[in-house]
Protein backbone atom coordinates (compact mmCIF):
# COMPACT_ATOMS: atom_id res chain seq x y z
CA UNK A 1 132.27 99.47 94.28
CA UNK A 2 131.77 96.50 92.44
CA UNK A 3 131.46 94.52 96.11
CA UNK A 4 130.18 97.45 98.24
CA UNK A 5 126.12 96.50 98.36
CA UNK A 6 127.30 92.62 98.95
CA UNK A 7 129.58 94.06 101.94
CA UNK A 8 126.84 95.71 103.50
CA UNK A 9 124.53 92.40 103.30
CA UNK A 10 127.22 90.53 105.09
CA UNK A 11 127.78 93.25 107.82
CA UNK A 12 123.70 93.10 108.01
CA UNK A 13 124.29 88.97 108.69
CA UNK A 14 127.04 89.63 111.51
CA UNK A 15 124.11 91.69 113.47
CA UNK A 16 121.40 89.56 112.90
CA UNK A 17 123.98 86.60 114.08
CA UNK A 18 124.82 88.30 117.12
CA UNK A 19 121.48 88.90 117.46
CA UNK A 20 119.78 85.64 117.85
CA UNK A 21 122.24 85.67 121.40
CA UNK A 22 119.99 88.72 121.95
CA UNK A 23 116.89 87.84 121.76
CA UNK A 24 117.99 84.39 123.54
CA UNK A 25 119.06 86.51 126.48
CA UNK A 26 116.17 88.78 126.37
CA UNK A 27 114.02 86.02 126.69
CA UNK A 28 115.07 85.51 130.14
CA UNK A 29 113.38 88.54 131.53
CA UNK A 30 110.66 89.39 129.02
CA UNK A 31 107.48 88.02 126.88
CA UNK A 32 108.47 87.93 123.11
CA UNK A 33 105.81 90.13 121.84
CA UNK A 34 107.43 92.72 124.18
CA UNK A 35 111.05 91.92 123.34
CA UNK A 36 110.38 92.93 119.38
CA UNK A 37 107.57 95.74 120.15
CA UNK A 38 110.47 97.41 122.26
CA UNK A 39 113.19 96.72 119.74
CA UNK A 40 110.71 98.30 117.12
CA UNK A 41 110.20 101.51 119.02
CA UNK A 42 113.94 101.72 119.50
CA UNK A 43 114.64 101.40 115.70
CA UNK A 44 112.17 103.95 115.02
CA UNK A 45 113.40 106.07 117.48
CA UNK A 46 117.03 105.15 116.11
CA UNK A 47 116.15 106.26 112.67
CA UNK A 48 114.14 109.59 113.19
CA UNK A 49 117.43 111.72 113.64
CA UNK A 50 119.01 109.91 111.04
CA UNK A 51 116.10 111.33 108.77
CA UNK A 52 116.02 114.62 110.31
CA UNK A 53 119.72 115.12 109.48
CA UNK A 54 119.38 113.47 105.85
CA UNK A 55 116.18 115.82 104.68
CA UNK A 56 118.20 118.85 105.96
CA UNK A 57 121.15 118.42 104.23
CA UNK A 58 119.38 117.51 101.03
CA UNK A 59 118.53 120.68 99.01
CA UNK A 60 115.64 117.94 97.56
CA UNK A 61 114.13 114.57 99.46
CA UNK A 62 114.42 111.32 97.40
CA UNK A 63 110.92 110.70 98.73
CA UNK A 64 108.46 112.92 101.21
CA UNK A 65 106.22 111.58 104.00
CA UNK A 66 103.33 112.21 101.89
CA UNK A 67 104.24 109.98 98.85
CA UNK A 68 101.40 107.12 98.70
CA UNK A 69 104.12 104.48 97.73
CA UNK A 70 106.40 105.18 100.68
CA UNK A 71 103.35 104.20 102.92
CA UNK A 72 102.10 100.74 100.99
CA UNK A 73 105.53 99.90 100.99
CA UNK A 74 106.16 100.43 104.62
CA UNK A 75 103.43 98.55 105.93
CA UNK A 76 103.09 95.82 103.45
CA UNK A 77 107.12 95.33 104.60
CA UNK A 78 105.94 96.44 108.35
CA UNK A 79 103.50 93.30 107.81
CA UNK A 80 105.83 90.70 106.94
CA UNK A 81 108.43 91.85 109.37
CA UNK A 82 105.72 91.92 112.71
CA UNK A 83 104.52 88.33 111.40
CA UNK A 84 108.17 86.72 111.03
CA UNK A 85 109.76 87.79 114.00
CA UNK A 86 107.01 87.34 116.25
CA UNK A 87 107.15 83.70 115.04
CA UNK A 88 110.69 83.50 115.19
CA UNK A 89 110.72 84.78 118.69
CA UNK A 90 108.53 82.24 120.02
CA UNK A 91 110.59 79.93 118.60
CA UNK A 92 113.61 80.93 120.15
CA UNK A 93 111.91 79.83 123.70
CA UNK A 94 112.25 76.18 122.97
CA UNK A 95 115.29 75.94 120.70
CA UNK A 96 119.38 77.40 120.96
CA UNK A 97 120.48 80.26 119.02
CA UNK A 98 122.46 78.80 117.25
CA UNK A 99 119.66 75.94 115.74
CA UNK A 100 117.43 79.04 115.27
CA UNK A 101 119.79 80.90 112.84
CA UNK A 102 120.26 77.63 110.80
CA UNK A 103 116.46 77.19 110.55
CA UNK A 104 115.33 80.85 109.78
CA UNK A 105 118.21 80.85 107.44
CA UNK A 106 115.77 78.77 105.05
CA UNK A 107 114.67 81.76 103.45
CA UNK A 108 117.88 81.21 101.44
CA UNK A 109 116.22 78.40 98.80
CA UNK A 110 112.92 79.69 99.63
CA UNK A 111 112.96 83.19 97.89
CA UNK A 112 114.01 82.13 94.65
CA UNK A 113 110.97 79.35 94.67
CA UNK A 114 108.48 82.22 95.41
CA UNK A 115 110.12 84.26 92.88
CA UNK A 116 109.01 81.62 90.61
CA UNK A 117 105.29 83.18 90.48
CA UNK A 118 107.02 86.79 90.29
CA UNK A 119 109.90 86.96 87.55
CA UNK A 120 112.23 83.93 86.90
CA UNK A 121 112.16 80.38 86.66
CA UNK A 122 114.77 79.00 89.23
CA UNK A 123 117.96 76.58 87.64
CA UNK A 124 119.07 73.28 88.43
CA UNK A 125 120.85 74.54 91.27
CA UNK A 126 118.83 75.86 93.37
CA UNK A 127 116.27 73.06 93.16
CA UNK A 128 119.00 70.66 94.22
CA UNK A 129 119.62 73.03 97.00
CA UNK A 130 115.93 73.17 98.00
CA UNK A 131 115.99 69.70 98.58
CA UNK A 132 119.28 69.42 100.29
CA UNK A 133 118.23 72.11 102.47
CA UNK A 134 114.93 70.03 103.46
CA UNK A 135 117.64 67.03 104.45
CA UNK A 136 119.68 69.66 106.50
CA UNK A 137 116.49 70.26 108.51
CA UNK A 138 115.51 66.71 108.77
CA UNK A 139 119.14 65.92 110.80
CA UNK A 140 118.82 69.60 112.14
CA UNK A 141 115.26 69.53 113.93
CA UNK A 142 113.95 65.51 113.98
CA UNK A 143 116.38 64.51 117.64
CA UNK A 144 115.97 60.92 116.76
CA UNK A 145 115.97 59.21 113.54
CA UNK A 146 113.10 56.94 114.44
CA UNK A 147 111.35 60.50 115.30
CA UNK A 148 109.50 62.11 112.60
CA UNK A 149 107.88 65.01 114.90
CA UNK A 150 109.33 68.51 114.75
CA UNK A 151 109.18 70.24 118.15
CA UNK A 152 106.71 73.67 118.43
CA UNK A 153 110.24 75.78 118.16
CA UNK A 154 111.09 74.36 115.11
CA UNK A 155 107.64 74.87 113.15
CA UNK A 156 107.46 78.00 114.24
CA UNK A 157 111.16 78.74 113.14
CA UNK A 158 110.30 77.02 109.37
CA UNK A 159 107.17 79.51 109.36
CA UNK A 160 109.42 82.23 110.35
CA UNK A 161 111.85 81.68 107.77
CA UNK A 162 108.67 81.61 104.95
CA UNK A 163 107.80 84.97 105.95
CA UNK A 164 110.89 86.50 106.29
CA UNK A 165 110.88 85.35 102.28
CA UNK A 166 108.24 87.09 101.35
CA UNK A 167 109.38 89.97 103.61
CA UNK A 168 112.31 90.31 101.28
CA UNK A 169 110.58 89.95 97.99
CA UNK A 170 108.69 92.65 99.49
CA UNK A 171 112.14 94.98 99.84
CA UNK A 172 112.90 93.94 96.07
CA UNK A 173 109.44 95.67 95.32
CA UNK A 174 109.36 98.68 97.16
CA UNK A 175 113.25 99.79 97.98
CA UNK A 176 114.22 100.65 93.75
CA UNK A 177 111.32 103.39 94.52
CA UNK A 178 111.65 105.41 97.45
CA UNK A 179 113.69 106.01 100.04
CA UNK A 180 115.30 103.40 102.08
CA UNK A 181 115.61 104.86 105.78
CA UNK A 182 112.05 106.17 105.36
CA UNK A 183 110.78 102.95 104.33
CA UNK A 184 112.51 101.13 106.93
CA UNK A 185 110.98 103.39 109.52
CA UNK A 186 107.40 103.07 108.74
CA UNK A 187 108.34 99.67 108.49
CA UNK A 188 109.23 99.35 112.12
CA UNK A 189 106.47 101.62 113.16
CA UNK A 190 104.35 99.48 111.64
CA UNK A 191 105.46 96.58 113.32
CA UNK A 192 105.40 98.03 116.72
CA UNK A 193 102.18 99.35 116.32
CA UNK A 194 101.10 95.82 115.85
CA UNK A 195 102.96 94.51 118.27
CA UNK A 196 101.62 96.83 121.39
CA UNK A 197 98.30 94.81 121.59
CA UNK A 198 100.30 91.73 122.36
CA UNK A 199 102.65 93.15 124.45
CA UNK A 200 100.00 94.60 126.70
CA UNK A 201 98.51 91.06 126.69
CA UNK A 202 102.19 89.66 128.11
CA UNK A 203 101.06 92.31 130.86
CA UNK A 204 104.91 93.39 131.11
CA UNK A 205 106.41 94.86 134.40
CA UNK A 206 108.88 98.04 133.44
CA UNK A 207 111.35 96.42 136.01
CA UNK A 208 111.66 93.21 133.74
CA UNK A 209 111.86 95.30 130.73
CA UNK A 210 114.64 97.51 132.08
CA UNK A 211 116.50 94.14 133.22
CA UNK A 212 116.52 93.52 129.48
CA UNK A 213 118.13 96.72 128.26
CA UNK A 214 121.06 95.72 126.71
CA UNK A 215 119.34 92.88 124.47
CA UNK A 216 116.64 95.08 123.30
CA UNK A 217 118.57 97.78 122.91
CA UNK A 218 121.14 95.21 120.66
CA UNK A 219 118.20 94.20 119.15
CA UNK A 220 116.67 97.59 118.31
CA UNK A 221 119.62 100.12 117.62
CA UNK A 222 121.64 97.38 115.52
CA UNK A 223 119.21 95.21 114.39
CA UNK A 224 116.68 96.90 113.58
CA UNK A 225 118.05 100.86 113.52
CA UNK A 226 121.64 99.56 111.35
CA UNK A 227 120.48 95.93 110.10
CA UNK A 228 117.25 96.23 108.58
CA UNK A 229 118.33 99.50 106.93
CA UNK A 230 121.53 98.28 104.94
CA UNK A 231 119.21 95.59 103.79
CA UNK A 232 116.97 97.74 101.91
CA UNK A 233 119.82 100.04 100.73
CA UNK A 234 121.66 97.05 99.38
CA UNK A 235 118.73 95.18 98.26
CA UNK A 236 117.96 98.14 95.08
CA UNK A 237 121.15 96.65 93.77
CA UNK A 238 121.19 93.10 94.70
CA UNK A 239 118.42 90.81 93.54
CA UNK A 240 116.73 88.99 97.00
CA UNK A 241 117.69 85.07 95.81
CA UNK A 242 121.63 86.36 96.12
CA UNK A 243 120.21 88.83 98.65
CA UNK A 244 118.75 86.20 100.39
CA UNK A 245 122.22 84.10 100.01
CA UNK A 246 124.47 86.19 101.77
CA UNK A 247 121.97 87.19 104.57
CA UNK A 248 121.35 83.46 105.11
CA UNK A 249 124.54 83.24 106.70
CA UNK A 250 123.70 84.85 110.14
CA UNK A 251 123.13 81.08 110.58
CA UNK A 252 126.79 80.74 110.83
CA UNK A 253 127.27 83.72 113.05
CA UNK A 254 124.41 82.46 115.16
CA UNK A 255 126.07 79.45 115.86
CA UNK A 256 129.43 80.99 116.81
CA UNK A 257 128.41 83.86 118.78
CA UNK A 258 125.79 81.53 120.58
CA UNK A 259 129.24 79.39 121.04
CA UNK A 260 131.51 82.31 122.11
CA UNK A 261 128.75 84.36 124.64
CA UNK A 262 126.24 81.38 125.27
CA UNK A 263 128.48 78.55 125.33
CA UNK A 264 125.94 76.64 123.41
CA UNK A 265 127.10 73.32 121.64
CA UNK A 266 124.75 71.79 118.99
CA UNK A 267 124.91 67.96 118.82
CA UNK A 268 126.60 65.69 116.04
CA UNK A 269 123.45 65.16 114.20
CA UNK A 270 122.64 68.91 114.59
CA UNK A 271 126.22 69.85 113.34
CA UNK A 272 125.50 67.23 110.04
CA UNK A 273 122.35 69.10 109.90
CA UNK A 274 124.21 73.11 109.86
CA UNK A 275 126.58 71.63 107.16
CA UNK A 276 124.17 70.13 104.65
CA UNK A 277 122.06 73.55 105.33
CA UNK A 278 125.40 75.14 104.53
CA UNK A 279 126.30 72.87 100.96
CA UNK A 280 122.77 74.33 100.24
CA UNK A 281 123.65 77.63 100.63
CA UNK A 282 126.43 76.98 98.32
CA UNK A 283 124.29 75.57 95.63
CA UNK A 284 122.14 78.29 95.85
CA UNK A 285 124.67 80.76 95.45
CA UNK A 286 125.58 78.89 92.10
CA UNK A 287 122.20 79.31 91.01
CA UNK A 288 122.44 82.71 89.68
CA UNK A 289 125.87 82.80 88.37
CA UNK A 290 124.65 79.37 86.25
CA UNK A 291 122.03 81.69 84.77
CA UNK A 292 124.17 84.67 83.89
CA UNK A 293 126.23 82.41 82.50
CA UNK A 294 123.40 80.78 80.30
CA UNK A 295 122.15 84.05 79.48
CA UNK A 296 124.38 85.59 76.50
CA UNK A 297 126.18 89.05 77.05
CA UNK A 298 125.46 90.39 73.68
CA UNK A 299 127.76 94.28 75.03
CA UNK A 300 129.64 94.84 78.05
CA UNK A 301 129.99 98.38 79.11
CA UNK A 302 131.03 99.88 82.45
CA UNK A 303 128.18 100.25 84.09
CA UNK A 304 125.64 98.18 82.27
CA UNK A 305 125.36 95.46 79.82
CA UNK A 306 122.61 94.20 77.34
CA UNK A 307 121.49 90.67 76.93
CA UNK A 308 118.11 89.15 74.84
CA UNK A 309 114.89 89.35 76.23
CA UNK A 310 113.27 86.52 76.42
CA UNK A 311 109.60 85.67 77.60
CA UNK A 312 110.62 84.77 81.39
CA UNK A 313 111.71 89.16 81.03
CA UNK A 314 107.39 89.49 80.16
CA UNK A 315 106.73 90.85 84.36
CA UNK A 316 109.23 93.16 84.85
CA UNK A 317 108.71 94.62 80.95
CA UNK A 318 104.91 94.84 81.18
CA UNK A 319 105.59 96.58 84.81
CA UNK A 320 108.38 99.15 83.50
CA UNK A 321 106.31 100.15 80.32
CA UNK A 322 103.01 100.92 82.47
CA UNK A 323 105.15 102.94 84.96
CA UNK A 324 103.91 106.53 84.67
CA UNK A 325 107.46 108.41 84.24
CA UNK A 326 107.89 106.13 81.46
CA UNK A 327 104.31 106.10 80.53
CA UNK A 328 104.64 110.12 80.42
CA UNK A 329 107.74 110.03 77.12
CA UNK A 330 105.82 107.77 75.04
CA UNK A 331 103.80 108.63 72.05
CA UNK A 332 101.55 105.64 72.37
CA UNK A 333 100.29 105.79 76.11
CA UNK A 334 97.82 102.98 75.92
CA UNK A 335 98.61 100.49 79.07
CA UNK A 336 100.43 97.66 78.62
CA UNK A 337 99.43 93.68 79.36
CA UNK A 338 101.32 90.30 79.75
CA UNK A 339 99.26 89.16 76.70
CA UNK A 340 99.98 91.99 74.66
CA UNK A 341 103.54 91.68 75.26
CA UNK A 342 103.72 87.68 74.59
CA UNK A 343 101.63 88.42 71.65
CA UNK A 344 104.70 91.05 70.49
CA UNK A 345 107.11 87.96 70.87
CA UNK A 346 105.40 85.72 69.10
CA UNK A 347 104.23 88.14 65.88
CA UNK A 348 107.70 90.79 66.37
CA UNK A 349 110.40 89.33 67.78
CA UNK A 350 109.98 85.74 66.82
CA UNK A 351 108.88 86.79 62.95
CA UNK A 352 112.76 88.82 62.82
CA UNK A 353 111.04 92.65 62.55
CA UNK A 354 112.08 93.69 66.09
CA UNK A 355 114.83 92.63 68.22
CA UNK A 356 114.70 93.25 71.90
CA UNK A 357 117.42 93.46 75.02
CA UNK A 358 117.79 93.85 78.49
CA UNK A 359 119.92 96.38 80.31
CA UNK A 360 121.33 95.07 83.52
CA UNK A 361 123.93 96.41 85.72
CA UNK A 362 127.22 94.92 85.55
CA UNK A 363 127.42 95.04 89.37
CA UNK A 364 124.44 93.27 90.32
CA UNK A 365 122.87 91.64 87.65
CA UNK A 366 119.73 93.47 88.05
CA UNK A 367 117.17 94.51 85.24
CA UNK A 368 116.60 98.06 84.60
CA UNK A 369 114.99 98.31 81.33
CA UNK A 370 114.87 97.61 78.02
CA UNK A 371 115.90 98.67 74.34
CA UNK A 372 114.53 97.34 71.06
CA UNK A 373 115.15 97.80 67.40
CA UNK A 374 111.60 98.02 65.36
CA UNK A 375 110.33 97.74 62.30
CA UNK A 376 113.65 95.96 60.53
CA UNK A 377 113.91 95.64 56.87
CA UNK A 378 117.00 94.00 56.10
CA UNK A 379 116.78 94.73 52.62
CA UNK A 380 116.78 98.44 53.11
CA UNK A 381 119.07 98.24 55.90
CA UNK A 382 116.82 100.15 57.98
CA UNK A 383 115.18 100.05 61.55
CA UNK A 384 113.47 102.42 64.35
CA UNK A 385 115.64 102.61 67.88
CA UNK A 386 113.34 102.13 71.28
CA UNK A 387 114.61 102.40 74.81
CA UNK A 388 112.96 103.03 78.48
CA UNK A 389 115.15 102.32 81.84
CA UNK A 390 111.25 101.52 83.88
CA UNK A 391 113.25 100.50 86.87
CA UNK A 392 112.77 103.31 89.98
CA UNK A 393 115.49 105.35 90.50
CA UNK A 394 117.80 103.98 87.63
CA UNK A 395 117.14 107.32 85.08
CA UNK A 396 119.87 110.56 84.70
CA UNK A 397 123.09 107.83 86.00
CA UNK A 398 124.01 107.41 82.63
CA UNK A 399 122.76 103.51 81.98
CA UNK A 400 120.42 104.51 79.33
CA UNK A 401 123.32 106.29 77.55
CA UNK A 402 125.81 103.33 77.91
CA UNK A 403 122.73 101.21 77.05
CA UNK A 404 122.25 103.12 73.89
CA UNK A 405 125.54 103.01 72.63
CA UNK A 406 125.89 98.95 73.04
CA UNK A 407 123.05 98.80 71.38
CA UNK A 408 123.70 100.94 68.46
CA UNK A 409 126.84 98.87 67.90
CA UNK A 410 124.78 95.54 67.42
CA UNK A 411 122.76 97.27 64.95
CA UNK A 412 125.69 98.52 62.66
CA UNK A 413 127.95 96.11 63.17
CA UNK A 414 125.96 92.91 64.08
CA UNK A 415 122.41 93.14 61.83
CA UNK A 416 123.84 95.07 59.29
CA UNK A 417 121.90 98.13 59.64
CA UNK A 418 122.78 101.10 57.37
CA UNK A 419 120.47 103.68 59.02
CA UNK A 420 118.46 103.70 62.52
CA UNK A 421 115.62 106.27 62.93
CA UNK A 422 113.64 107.13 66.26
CA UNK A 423 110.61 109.13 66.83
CA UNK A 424 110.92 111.23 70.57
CA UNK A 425 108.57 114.07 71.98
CA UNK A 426 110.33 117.31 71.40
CA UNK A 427 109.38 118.26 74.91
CA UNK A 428 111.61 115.77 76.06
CA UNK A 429 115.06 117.22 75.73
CA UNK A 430 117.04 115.15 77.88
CA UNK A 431 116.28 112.33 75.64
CA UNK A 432 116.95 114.87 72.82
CA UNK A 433 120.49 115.73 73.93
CA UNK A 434 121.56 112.28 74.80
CA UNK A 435 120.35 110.96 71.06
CA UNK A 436 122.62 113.33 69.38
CA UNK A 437 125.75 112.61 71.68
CA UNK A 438 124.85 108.90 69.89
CA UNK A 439 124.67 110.43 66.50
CA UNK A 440 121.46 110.93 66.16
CA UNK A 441 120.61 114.05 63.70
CA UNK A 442 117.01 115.67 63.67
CA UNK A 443 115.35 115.13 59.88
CA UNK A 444 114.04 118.11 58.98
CA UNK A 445 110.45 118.54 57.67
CA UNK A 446 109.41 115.46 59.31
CA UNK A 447 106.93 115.89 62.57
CA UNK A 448 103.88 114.51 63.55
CA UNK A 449 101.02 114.81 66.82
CA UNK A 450 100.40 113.20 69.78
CA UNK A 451 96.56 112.59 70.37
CA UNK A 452 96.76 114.93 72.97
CA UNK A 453 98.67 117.40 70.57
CA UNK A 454 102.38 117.63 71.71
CA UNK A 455 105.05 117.55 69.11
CA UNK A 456 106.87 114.48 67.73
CA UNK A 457 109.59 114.72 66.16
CA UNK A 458 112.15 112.39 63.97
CA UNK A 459 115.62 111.50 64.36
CA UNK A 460 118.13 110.02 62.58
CA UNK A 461 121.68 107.93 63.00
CA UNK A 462 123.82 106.38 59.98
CA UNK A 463 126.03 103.94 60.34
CA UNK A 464 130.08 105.40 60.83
């Protein structure tokens, strides 16, 4: 299990390899605007069964047709997806499929610099592999070293590679919330839709577009129908820089199925170029594991683990807290901002009277929510428990339970606490049930009002 969501990103590489060799071949017969708006109709066409079948087995959808965020999320993906592989496919005209893998493949170091503006500020590594990466392309895409001109391929390869980035920080956004094989349809509807215009100006002959069957239908079944799909399954439990790191490598299987079916041979200098791109894949695969490994694990369970939060934790904590199923259990419903929560830092957490975690899976790193201890007075031993899992999809798996008990054995056992008390809606009785399988008792003859009038009412937990 612990590997399953890192398998499927690696099968998802193998198909995009072998599919550069498609859309090389393709090429030969068809305009690329109408190589990808064919391949898009396929995967859409590829995918409607597979949700037909899915929604009737299911005695309830994970997400219907009509849900406003399945729709953003498709086209703002749809978007990104049109814009990069139209790019990439002109590219592909001038250049081997094997050189185009290795240059799209940029995304790698890419993602976690644009995540910089989103969540996290990038380590060491993957700054030294940005810049290793921009030396890879230098031997990869300049033919002489007295040339300092990239060829029209190549630029248009680079700007493919920039927007398959932000297609996948786009994934990262939307897949945690609805479902995947939905998304991923209106994702390739919306890219086909775009893409008709400019296939009708290619003015395309039927006859040259049945010549081309097998690539597009390669390129659209497995692609797009199989590809595209495992990456947004994967991607709710994978973060998109390591995301981005194992996908990259559909550069390698570029290069050896363009060897194996295309009989393509790169150059010296190109092959000096693939490796240093390679080293930088590497380093940016380091990257994250150098900042779990900087980043404390305060508990371990089996499913989860809790670390502190610090101020680079301020986007996602500010996003989770404003999220309306979480919005919906607390008794204080006023939104949330970045400067209210930095201002909580600097006058709670950083004064000692609250201490705050992150709960992360233990199979992916990820960030699902957060628990805090308010309110300490380490003279009376006392303090008042907080928890919300804001990340989509995460609630009734049993993380905020595991989550709950870490964190209940830092509080005994590590801050000295004698007795934690919680306040929870007593409409809510999931939450109810799962405080007292933590020990939690409810203290009678204590209660108090929401301003909209529902009932509040107070728990307690001593110390074993």
């Amino acid at each position: 299990m612990k590997y399953k969501y890192s398998l499927l990103l690696l099968i998802t590489a193998i198909i995009w390899g072998a599919a550069f060799v498609a859309q090389s071949a393709g090429m030969d017969y068809v305009g690329p605007f109408t190589f990808n708006t064919a391949r898009y109709y396929l995967g859409v066409i590829a995918l409607l069964p597979v949700i037909v079948i899915k929604d009737f087995k299911s005695k309830e959808k994970e997400t219907s047709f009509t849900d406003k965020r399945l729709w953003i999320g498709g086209v703002v993906c749809g978007i990104f997806l049109f814009l990069a592989s139209s790019v990439q496919q002109l590219g592909i005209v001038t250049t081997t499929a094997g050189k185009a893998g290795f240059i799209t493949a940029f995304y790698v170091v890419l993602v976690p610099v644009f995540s910089l503006a989103l969540k996290k500020k990038p380590g060491k590594l993957i700054w030294l592999s940005v810049a290793l990466a921009l030396v890879g392309l230098y031997f990869l895409c300049i033919k002489d070293s007295s040339e300092l001109t990239l060829s029209t391929g190549d630029i248009y390869l680079f700007a493919c590679a920039v927007l398959f980035s932000f297609q996948i920080l786009a994934i990262d956004r939307f897949a945690g919330e609805v479902d995947c094989i939905k998304l991923a349809f209106i994702e390739f509807l919306t890219s086909a839709l775009l893409g008709t215009g400019l296939m009708i100006w290619e003015h395309p002959a039927m006859s040259d577009i049945f010549s081309a069957w097998i690539p597009i239908g390669y390129a659209g079944v497995f692609s797009c129908g199989v590809a595209y799909t495992l990456q947004m399954v994967a991607q709710k439990k994978v973060k998109p820089a390591v995301a981005s790191i194992l996908m990259s490598l559909e550069s390698v299987f570029s290069v050896t199925f363009g060897a194996i079916i295309l009989r393509e041979i790169l150059s010296f200098r190109e092959l000096i170029g693939c490796g240093i791109m390679f080293l930088a894949v590497l380093l940016a695969e380091l990257g994250p594991a150098e900042r779990k490994e900087n980043a404390m694990i305060l508990r371990k369970g089996k499913k989860v683990y809790l670390r502190e939060m610090t101020a680079e934790d301020t986007d996602d904590i500010v996003r989770w807290r404003n999220a309306d199923f979480v919005v919906k259990n607390f008794i204080y419903r006023k939104p949330v901002t970045k400067e209210d929560h930095l201002n909580w830092i600097e006058t709670k957490v950083k004064t000692g009277l609250v201490r705050q975690f992150i709960v992360c899976l233990c199979e992916s790193d990820k960030s699902i929510g957060s628990i805090y201890f308010r309110d300490i007075d380490n003279e009376a031993h006392t303090c008042e428990f907080g928890i919300f899992i804001g990340e989509p999809g995460m609630s009734g798996k049993g993380y905020g339970y595991e989550g709950q008990k870490l964190s209940m054995d830092i509080a005994f056992n590590d801050m000295g606490m004698e007795t934690v008390g919680l306040r929870v809606l007593e409409d809510n009785k999931a939450a109810v049930h799962i405080y007292e399988k933590c020990g939690f008792k409810v203290v009678d003859g204590q209660e108090e009002f929401t301003e909209s009038g529902e009932r509040v009412i107070f728990m307690r937990a001593q110390k074993p």
